[in-house]
Protein backbone atom coordinates (compact mmCIF):
# COMPACT_ATOMS: atom_id res chain seq x y z
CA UNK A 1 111.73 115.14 94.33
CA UNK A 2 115.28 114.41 92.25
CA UNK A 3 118.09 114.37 94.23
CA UNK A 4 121.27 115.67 93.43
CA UNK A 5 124.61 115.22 94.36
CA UNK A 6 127.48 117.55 95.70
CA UNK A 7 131.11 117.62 96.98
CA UNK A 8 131.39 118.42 100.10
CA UNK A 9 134.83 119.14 101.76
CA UNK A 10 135.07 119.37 105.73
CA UNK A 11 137.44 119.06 108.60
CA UNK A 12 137.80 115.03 109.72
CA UNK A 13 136.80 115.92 113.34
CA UNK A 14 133.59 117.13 111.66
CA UNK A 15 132.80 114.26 109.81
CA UNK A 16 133.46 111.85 112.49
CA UNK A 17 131.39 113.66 115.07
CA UNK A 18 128.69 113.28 111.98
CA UNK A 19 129.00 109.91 111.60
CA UNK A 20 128.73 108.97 115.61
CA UNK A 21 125.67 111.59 115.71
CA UNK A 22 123.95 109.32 112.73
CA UNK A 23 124.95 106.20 113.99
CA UNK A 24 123.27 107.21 117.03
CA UNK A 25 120.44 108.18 115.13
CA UNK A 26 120.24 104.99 112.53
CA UNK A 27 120.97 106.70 109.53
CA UNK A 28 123.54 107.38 107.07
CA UNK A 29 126.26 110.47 107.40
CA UNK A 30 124.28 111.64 104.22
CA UNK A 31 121.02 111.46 106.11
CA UNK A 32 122.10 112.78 108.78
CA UNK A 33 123.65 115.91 106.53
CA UNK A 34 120.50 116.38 104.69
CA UNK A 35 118.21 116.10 107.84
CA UNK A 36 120.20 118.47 109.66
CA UNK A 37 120.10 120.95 106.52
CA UNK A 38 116.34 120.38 106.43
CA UNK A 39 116.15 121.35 109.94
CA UNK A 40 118.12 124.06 109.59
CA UNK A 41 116.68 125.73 106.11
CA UNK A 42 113.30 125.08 107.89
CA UNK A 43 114.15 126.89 111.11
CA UNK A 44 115.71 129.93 109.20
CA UNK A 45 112.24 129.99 107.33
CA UNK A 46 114.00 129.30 103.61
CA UNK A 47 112.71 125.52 102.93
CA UNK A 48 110.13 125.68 100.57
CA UNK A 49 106.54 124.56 101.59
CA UNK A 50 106.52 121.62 99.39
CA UNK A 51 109.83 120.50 100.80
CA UNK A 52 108.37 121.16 104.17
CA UNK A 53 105.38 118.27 103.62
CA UNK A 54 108.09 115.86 102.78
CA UNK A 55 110.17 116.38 105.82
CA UNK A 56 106.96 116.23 108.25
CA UNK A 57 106.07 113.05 106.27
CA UNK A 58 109.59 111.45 106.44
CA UNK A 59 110.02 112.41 110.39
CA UNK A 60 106.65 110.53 111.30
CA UNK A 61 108.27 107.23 110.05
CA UNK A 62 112.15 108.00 111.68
């Protein structure tokens, strides 16, 4: 799937707490952002099924 890219603007506390969380985690703040949005569309029941597959797929190997 193509990815595309997108400005995001947020407090610095915010970011930093993001960066610690993916540190902790070993990946990227933009990994972290888009695995937590993943998460989050998926929990709410708005991530589409194909979308779904990929983040089951990428989860087995994190």
């Amino acid at each position: 799937m193509p990815r595309e890219s997108f400005l995001l603007r947020t407090d610095q506390k915010v970011l930093e707490a993001l960066r610690k969380w993916a540190d902790d985690e070993l990946r990227s703040a933009n990994g972290q952002l888009d695995y937590i949005l993943r998460q989050a569309l998926k929990s709410a029941g708005r991530l589409p099924k194909e979308t779904d597959k990929k983040l089951r797929t990428n989860s087995k190997r994190n």
